[in-house]
C-alpha atoms as a PDB file:
ATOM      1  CA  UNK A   1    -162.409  -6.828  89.102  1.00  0.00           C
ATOM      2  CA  UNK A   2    -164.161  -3.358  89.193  1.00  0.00           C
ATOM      3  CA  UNK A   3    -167.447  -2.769  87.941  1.00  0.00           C
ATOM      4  CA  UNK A   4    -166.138  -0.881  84.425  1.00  0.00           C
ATOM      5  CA  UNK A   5    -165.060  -4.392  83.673  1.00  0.00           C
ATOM      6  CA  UNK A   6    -167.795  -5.877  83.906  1.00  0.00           C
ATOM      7  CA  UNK A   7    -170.034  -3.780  81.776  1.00  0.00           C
ATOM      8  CA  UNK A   8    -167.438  -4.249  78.671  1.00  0.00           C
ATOM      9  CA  UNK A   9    -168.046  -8.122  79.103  1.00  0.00           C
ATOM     10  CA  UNK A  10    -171.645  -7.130  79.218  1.00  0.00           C
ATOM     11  CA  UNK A  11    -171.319  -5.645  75.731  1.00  0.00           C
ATOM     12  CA  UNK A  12    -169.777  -8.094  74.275  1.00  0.00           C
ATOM     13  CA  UNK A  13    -172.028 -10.396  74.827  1.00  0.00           C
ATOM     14  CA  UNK A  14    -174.874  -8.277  73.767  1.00  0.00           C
ATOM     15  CA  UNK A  15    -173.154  -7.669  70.576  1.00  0.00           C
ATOM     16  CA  UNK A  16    -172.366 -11.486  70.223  1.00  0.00           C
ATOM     17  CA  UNK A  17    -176.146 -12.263  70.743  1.00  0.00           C
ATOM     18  CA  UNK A  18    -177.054  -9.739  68.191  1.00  0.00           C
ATOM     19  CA  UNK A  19    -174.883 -11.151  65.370  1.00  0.00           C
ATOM     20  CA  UNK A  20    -175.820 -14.424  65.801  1.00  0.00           C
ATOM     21  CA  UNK A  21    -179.612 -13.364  65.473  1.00  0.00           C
ATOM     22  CA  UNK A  22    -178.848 -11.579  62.463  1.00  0.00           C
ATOM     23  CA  UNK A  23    -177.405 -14.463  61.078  1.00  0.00           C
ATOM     24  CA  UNK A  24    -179.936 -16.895  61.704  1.00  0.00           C
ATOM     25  CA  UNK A  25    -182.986 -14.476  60.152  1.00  0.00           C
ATOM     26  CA  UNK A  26    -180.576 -13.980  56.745  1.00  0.00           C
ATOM     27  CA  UNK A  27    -180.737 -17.758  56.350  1.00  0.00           C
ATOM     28  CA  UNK A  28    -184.256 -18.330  56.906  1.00  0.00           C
ATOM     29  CA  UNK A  29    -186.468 -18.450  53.507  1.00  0.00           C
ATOM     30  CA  UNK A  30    -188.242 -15.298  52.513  1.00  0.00           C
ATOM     31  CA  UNK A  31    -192.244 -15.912  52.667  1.00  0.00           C
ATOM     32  CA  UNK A  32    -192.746 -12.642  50.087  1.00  0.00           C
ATOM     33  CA  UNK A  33    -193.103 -12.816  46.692  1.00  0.00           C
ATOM     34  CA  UNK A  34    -189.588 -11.335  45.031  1.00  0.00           C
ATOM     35  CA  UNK A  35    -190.169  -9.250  41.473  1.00  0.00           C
ATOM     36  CA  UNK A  36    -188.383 -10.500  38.835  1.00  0.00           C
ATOM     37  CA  UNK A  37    -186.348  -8.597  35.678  1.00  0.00           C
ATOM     38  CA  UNK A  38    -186.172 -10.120  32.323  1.00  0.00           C
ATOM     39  CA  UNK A  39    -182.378  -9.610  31.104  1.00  0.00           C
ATOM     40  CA  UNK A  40    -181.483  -9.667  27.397  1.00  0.00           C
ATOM     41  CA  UNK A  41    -182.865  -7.273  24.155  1.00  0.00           C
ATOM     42  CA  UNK A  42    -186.302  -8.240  23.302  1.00  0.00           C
ATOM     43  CA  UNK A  43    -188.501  -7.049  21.177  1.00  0.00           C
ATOM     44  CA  UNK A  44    -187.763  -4.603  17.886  1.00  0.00           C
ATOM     45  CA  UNK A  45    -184.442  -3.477  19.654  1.00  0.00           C
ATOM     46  CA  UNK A  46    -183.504  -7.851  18.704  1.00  0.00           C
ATOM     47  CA  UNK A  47    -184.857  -7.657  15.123  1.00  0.00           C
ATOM     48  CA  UNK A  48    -183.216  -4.529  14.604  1.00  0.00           C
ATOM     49  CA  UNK A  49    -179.708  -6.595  15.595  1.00  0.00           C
ATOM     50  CA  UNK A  50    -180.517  -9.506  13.310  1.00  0.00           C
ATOM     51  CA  UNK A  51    -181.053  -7.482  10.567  1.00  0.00           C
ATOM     52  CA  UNK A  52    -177.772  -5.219  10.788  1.00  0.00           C
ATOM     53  CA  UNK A  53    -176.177  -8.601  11.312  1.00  0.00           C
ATOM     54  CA  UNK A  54    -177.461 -10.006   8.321  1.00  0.00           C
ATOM     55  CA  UNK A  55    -176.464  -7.183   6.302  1.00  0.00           C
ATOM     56  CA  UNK A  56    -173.237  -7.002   7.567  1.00  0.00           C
ATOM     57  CA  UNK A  57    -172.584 -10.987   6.248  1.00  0.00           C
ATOM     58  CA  UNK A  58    -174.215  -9.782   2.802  1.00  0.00           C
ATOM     59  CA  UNK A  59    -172.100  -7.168   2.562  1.00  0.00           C
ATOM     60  CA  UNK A  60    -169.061  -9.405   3.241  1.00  0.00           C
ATOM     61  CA  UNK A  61    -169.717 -11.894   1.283  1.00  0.00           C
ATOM     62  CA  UNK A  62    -170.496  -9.471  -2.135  1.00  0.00           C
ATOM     63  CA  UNK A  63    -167.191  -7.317  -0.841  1.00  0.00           C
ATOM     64  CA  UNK A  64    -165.258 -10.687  -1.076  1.00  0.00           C
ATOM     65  CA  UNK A  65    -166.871 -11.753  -4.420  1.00  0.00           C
ATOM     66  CA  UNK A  66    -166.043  -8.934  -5.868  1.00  0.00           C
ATOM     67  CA  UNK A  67    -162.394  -8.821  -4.285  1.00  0.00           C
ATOM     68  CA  UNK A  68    -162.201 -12.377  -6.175  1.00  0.00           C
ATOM     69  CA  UNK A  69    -163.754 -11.263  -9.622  1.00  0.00           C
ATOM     70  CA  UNK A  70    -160.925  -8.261  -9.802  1.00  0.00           C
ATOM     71  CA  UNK A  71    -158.245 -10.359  -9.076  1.00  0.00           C
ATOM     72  CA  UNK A  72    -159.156 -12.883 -11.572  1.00  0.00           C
ATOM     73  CA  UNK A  73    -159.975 -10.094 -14.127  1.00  0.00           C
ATOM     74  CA  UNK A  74    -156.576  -7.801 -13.626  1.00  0.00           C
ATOM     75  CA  UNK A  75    -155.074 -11.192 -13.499  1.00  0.00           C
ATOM     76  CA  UNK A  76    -152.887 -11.066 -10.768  1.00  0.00           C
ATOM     77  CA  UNK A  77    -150.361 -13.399  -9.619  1.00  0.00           C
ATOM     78  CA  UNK A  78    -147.214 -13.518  -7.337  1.00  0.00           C
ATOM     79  CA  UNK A  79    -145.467 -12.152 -10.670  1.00  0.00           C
ATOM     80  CA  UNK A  80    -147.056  -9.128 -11.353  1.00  0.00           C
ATOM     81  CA  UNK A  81    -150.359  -7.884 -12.624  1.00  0.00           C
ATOM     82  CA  UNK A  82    -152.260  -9.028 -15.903  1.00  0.00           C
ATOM     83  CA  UNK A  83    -149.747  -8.183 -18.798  1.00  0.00           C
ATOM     84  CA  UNK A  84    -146.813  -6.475 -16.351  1.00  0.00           C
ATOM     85  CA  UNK A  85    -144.794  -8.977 -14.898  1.00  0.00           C
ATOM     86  CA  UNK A  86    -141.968  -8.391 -12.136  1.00  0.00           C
ATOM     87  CA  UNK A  87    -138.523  -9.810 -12.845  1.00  0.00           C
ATOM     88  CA  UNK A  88    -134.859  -9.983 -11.817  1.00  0.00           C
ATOM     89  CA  UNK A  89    -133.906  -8.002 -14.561  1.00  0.00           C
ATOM     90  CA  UNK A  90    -136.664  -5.310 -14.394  1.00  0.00           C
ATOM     91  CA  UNK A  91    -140.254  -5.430 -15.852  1.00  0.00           C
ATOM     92  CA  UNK A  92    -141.953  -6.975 -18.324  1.00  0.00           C
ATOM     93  CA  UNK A  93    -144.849  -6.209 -20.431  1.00  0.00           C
ATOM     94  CA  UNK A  94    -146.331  -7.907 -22.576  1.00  0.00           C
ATOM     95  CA  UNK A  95    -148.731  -6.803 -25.199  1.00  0.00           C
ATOM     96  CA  UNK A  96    -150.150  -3.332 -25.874  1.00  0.00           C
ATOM     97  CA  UNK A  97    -149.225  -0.803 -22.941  1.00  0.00           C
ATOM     98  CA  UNK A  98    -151.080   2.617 -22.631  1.00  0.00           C
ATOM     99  CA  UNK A  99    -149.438   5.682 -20.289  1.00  0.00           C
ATOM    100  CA  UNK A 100    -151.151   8.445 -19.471  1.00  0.00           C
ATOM    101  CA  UNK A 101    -148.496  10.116 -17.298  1.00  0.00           C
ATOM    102  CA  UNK A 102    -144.263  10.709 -18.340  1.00  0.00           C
ATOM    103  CA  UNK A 103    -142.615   7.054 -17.902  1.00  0.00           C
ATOM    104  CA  UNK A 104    -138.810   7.201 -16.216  1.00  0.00           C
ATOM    105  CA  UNK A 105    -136.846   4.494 -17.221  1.00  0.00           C
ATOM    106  CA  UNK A 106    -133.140   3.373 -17.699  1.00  0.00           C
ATOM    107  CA  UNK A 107    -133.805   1.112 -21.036  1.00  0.00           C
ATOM    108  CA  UNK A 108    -136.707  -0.099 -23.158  1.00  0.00           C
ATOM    109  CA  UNK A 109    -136.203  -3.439 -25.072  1.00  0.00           C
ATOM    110  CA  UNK A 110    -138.457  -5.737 -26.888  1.00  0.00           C
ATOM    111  CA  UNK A 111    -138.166  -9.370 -27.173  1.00  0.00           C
ATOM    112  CA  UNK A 112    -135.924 -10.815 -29.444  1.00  0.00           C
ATOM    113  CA  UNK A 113    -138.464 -12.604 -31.859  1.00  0.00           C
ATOM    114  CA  UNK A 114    -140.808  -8.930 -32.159  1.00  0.00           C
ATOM    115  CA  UNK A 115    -139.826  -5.162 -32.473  1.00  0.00           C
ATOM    116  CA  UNK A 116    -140.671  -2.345 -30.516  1.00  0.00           C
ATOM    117  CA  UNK A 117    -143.360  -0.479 -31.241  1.00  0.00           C
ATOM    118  CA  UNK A 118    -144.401   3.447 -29.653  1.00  0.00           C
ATOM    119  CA  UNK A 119    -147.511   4.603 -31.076  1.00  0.00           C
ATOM    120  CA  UNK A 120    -149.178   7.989 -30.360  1.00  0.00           C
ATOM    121  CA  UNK A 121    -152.261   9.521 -31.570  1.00  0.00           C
ATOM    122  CA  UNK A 122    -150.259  12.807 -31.777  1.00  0.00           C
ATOM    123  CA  UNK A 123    -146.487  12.740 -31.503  1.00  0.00           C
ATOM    124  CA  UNK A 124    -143.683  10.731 -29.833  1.00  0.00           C
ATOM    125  CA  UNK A 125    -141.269  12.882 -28.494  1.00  0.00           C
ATOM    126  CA  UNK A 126    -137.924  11.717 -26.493  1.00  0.00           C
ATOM    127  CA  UNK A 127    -136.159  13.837 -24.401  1.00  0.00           C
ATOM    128  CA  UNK A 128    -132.233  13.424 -22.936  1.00  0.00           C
ATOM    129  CA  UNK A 129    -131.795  15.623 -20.045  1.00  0.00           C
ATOM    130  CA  UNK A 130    -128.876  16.236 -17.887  1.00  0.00           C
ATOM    131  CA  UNK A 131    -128.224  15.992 -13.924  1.00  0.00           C
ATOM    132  CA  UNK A 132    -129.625  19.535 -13.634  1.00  0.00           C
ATOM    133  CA  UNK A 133    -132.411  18.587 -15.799  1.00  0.00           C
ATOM    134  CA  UNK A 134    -131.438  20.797 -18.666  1.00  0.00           C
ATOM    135  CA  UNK A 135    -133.080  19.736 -22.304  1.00  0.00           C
ATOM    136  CA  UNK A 136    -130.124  18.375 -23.548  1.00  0.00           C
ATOM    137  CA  UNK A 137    -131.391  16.648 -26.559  1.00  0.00           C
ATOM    138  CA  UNK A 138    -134.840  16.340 -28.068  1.00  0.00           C
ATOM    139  CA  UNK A 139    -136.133  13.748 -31.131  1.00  0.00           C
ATOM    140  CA  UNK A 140    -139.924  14.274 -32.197  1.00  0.00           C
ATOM    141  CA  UNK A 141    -141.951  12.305 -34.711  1.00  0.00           C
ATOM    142  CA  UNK A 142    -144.921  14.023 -35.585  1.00  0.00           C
ATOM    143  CA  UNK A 143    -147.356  13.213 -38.593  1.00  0.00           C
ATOM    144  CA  UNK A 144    -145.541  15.933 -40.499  1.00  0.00           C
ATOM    145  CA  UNK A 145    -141.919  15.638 -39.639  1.00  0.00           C
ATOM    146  CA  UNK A 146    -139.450  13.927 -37.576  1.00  0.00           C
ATOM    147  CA  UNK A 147    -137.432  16.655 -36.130  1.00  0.00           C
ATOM    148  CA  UNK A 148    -134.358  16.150 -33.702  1.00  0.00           C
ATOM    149  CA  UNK A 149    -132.651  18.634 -31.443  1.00  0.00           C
ATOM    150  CA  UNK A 150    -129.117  18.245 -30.267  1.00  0.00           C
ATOM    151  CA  UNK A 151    -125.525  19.074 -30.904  1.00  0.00           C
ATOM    152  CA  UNK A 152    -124.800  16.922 -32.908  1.00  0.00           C
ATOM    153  CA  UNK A 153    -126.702  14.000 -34.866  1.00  0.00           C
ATOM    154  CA  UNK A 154    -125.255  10.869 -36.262  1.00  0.00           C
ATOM    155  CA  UNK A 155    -126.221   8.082 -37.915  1.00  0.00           C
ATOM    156  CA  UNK A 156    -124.025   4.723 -37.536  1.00  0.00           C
ATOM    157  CA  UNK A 157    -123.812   1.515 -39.878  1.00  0.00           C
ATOM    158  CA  UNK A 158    -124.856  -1.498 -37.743  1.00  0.00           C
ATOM    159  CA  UNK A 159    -122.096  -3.740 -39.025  1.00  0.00           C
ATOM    160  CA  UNK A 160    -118.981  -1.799 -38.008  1.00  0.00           C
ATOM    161  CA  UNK A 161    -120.067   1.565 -36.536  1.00  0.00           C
ATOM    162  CA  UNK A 162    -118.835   3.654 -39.098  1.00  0.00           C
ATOM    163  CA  UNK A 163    -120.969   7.127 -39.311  1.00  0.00           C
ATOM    164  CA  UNK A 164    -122.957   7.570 -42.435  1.00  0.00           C
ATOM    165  CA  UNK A 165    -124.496  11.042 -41.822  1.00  0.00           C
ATOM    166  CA  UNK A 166    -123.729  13.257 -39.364  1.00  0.00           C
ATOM    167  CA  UNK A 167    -124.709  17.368 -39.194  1.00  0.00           C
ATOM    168  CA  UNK A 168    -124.134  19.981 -36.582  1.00  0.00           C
ATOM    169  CA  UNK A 169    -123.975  23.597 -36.692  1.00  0.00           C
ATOM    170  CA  UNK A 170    -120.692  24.136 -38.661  1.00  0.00           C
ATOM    171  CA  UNK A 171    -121.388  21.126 -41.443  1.00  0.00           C
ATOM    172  CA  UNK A 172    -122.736  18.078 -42.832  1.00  0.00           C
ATOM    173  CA  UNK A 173    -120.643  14.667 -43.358  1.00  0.00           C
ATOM    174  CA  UNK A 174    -121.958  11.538 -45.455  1.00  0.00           C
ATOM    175  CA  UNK A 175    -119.945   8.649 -44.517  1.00  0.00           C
ATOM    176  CA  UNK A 176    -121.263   6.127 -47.334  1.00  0.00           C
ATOM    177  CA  UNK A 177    -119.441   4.863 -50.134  1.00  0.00           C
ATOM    178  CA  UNK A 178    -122.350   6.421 -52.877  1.00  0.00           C
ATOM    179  CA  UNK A 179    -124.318   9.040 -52.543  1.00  0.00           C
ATOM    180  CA  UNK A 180    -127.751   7.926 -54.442  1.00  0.00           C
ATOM    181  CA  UNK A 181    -130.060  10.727 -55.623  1.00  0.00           C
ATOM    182  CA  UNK A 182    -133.043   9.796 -57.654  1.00  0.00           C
ATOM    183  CA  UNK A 183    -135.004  12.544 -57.882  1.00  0.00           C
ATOM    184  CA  UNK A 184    -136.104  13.779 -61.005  1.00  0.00           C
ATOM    185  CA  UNK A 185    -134.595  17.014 -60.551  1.00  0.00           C
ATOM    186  CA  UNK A 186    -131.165  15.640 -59.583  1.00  0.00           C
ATOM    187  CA  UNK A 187    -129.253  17.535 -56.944  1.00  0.00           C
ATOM    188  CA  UNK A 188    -129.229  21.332 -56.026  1.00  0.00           C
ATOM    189  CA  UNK A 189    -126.783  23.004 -54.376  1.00  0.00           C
ATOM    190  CA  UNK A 190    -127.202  26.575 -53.011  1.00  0.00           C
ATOM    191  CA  UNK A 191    -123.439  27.356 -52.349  1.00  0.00           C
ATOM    192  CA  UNK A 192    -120.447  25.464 -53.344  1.00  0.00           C
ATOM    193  CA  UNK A 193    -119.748  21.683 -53.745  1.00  0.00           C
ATOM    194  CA  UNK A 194    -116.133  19.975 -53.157  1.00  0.00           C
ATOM    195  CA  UNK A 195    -115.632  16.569 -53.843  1.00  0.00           C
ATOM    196  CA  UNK A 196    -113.022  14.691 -55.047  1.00  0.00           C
ATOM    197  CA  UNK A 197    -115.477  12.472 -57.539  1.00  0.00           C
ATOM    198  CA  UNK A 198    -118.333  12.988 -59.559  1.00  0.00           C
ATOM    199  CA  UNK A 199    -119.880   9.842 -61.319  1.00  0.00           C
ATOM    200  CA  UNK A 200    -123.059   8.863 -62.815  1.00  0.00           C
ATOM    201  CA  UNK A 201    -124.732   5.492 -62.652  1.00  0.00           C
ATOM    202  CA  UNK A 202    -124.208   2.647 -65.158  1.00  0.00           C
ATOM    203  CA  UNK A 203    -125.451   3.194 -68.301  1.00  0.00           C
ATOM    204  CA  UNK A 204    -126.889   6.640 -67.504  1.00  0.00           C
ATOM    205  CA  UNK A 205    -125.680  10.167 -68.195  1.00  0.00           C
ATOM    206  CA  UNK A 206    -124.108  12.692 -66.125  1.00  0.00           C
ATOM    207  CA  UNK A 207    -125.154  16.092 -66.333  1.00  0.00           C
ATOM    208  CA  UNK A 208    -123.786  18.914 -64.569  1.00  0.00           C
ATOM    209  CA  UNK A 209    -126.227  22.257 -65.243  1.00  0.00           C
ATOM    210  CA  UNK A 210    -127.032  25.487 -64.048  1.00  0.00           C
ATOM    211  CA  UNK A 211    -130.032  26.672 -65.593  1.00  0.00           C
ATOM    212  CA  UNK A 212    -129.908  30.529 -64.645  1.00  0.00           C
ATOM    213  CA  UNK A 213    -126.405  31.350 -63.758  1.00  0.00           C
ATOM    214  CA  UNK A 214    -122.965  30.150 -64.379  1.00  0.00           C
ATOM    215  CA  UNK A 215    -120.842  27.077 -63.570  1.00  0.00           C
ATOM    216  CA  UNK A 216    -117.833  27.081 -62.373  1.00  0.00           C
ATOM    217  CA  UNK A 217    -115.222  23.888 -61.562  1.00  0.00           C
ATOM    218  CA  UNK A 218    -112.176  24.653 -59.989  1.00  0.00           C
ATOM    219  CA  UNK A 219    -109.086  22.480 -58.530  1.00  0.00           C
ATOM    220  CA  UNK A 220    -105.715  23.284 -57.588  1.00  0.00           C
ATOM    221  CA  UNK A 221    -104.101  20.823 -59.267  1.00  0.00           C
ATOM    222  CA  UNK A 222    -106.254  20.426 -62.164  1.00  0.00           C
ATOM    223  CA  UNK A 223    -110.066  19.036 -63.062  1.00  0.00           C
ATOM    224  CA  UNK A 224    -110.328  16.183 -65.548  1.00  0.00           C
ATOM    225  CA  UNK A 225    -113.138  15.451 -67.128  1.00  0.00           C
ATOM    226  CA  UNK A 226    -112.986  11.799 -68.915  1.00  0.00           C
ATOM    227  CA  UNK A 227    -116.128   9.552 -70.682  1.00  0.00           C
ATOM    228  CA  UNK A 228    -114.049   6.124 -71.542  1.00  0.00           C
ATOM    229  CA  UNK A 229    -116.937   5.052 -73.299  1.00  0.00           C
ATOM    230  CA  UNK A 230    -119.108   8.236 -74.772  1.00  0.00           C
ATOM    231  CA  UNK A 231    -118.990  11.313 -75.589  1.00  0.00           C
ATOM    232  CA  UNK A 232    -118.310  14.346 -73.649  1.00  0.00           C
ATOM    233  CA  UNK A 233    -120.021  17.140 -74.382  1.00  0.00           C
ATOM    234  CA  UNK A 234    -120.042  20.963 -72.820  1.00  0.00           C
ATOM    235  CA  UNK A 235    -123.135  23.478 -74.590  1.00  0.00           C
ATOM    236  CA  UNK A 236    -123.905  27.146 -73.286  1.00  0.00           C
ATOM    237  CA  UNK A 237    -126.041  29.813 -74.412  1.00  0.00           C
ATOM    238  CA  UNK A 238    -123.557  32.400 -74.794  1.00  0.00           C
ATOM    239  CA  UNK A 239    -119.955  31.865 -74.839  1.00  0.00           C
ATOM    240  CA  UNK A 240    -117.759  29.068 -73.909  1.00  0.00           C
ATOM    241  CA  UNK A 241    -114.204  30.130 -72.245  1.00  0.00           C
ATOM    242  CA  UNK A 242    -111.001  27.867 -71.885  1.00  0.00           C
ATOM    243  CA  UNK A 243    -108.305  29.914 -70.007  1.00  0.00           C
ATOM    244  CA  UNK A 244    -105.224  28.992 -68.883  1.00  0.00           C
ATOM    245  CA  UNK A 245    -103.530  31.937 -66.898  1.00  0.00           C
ATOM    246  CA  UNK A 246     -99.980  30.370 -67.106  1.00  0.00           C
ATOM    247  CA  UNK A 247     -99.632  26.912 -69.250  1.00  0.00           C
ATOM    248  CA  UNK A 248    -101.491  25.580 -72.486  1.00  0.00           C
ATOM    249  CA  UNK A 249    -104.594  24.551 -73.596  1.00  0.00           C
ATOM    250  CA  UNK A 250    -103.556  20.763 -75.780  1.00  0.00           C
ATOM    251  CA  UNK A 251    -106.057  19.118 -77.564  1.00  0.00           C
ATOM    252  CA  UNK A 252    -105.144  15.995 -78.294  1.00  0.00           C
ATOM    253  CA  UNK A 253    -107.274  13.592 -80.995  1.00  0.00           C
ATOM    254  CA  UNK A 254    -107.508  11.851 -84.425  1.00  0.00           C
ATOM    255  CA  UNK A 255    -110.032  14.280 -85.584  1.00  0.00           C
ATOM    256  CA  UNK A 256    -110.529  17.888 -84.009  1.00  0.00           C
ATOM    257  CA  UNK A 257    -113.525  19.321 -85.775  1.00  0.00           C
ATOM    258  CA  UNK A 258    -114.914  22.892 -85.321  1.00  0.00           C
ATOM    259  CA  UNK A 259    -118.616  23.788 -87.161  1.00  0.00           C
ATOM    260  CA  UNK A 260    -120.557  26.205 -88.073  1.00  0.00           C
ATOM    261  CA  UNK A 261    -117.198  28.428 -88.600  1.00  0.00           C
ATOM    262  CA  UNK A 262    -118.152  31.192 -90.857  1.00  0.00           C
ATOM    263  CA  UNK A 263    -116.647  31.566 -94.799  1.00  0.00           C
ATOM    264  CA  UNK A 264    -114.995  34.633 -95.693  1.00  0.00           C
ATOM    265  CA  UNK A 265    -114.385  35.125 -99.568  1.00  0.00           C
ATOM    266  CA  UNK A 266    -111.179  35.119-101.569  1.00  0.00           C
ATOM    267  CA  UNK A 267    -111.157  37.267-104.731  1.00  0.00           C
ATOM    268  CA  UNK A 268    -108.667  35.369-107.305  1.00  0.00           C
ATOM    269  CA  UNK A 269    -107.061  37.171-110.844  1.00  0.00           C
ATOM    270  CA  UNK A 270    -106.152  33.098-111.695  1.00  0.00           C
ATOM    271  CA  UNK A 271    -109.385  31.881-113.954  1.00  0.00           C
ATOM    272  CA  UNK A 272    -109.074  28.804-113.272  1.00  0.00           C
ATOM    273  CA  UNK A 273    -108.966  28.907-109.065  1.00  0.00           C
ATOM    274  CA  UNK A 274    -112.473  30.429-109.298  1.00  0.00           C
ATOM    275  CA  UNK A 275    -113.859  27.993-111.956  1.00  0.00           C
ATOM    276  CA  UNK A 276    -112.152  24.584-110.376  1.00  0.00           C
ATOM    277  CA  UNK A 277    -114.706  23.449-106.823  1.00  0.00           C
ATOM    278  CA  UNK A 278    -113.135  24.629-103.741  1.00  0.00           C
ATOM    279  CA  UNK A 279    -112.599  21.667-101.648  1.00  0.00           C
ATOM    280  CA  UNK A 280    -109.521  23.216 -98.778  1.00  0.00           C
ATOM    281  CA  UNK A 281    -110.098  26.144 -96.350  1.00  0.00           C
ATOM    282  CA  UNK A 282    -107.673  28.275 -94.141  1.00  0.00           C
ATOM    283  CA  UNK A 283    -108.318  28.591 -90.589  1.00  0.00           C
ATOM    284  CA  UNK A 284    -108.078  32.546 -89.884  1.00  0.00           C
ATOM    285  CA  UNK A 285    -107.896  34.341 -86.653  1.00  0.00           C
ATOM    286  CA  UNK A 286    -109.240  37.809 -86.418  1.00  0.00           C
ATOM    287  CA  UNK A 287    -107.512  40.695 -83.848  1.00  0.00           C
ATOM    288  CA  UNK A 288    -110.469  39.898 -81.635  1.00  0.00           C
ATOM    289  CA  UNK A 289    -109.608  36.025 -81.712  1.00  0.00           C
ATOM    290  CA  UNK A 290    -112.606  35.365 -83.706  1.00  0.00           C
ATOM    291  CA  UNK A 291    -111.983  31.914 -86.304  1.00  0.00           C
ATOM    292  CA  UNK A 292    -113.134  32.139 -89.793  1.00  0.00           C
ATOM    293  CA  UNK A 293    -112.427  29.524 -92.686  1.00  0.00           C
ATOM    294  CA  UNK A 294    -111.078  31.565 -96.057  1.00  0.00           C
ATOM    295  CA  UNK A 295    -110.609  28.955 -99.236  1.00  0.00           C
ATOM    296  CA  UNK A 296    -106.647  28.116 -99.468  1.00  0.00           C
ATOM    297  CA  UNK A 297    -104.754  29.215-102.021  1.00  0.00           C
ATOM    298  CA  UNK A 298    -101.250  29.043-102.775  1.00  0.00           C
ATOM    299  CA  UNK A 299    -100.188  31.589-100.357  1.00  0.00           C
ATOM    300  CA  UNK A 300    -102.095  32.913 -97.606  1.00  0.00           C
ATOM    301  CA  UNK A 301    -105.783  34.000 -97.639  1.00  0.00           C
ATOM    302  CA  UNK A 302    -106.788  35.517 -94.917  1.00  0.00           C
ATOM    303  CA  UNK A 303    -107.444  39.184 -94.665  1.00  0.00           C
ATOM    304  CA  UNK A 304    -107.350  41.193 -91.899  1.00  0.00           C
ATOM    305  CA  UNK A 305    -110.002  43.950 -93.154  1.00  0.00           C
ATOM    306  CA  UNK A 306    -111.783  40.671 -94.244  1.00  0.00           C
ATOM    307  CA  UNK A 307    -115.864  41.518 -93.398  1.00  0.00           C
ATOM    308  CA  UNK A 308    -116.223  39.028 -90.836  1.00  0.00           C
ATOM    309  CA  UNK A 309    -113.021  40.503 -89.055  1.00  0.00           C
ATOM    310  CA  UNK A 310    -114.545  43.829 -89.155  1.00  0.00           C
ATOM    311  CA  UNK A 311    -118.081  43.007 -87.604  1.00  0.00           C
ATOM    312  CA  UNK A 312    -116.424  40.783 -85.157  1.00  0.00           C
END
């Protein structure tokens, strides 16, 4: 062996020696006095905890009594919420309902013991829209007026369907069997009226008037006029005209009277017509078609330059 080898043995035992002395003086028991640290919070930083601890319970607990004191207020359940209640065939409320905002639904129903009732300080309006979201039809009931806006407006019997009124731009229809008016004023028409029947209730009188300008009743094949069980009567101011353009005008009674005819006179050269009572008139005709009576004689009396004739 050379001497480089030797001096690496050398070495290692040096370094050998070294560790184990360094060993043994780690293991041996300190004689100085070591400082020692306090670990943990102390002082106000600890009371400060406590007390954000404590009012982070309080807090909980008054959050979850309150939490419990809505729910049993609002009255909440696995249904729905204190009157609205969640069902398989839509919801349900029950009681009165207030909306402050438009409502969207497909069909509004009340129970079948109660009726519906929409109430509105102001107005209820209902609006039918299309799938552009045109106005398509419109019904508002105000304190004044109800007024509806559409094409056409109907209203239906509930038994059968059949329309009683109905109106749209071009006319009116009333579908009843009676038309009722009990005004005191009766009925007034602005225009024309065509019906096929004109009747008056039980016991009470029909009246057909026009109090400033003329009435006129006109068919195609014919007007009759009938009272089975009263008179019939027809008075005007003026004049009173029964034409028939191409057939006759038949009166047919027991007793056809006509009043207030003026009496034209009859000079007689017999004594005894003018002393004996005059009991039997003549019914004249003047040109002008105006009637006269003249006392009957044996022949004719009427005159044709009689005085009534001539201021006729």
């Amino acid at each position: 062996m050379d001497r480089s080898t030797n001096l690496d043995i050398e070495e290692l035992k040096m370094t050998r020696e070294q560790y184990i002395l360094a060993t043994q003086q780690n293991n041996l028991p300190r004689t100085e006095n070591a400082q020692l640290y306090p670990v943990g919070i102390y002082g106000w930083r600890k009371r400060c905890l406590y007390f954000f601890v404590l009012l982070l319970l309080v807090t909980m607990i008054v959050n979850l009594a309150m939490t419990i004191w809505i729910l049993k207020v609002m009255n909440f359940t696995v249904d729905g919420m204190g009157n609205l209640r969640v069902t398989k065939k839509g919801i349900r409320l029950e009681g009165i309902s207030e909306f402050l905002l438009p409502l969207y639904v497909k069909e509004i129903h009340s129970r079948k013991d109660s009726p519906l009732v929409l109430q509105s300080d102001r107005n209820v309006t209902v609006n039918a829209r299309n799938h552009m979201g045109q106005l398509t039809g419109q019904l508002t009931i105000g304190a004044d007026a109800v007024e509806a806006q559409c094409k056409r407006f109907e209203v239906r019997a509930s038994e059968d369907g059949r329309v009683l009124f109905s109106a749209d731009e071009d006319e009116i229809t009333i579908g009843a069997e009676k038309l009722k008016v009990t005004g005191t004023e009766g009925a007034v028409f602005g225009h024309s009226v065509e019906t096929p029947h004109i009747r008056a209730e039980p016991s009470q009188d029909l009246r057909l008037e026009s109090p400033t300008r003329s009435l006129i009743m006109e068919a195609p094949r014919g007007v009759q006029v009938s009272a089975a069980a009263g008179d019939f009567k027809a008075t005007c101011r003026k004049e009173l005209h029964l034409q028939s353009t191409e057939g006759e005008i038949f009166l047919n009674a027991e007793t056809i009277r006509l009043g207030n005819l003026p009496t034209g006179s009859f000079s007689s050269s017999s004594p005894s017509s003018s002393s004996s009572r005059q009991t039997v008139y003549e019914l004249c005709v003047c040109p002008s078609g105006k009637l006269y009576l003249s006392p009957a004689g044996v022949g004719s009396t009427c005159q044709s330059s009689s005085n009534i004739c001539l201021w006729s």
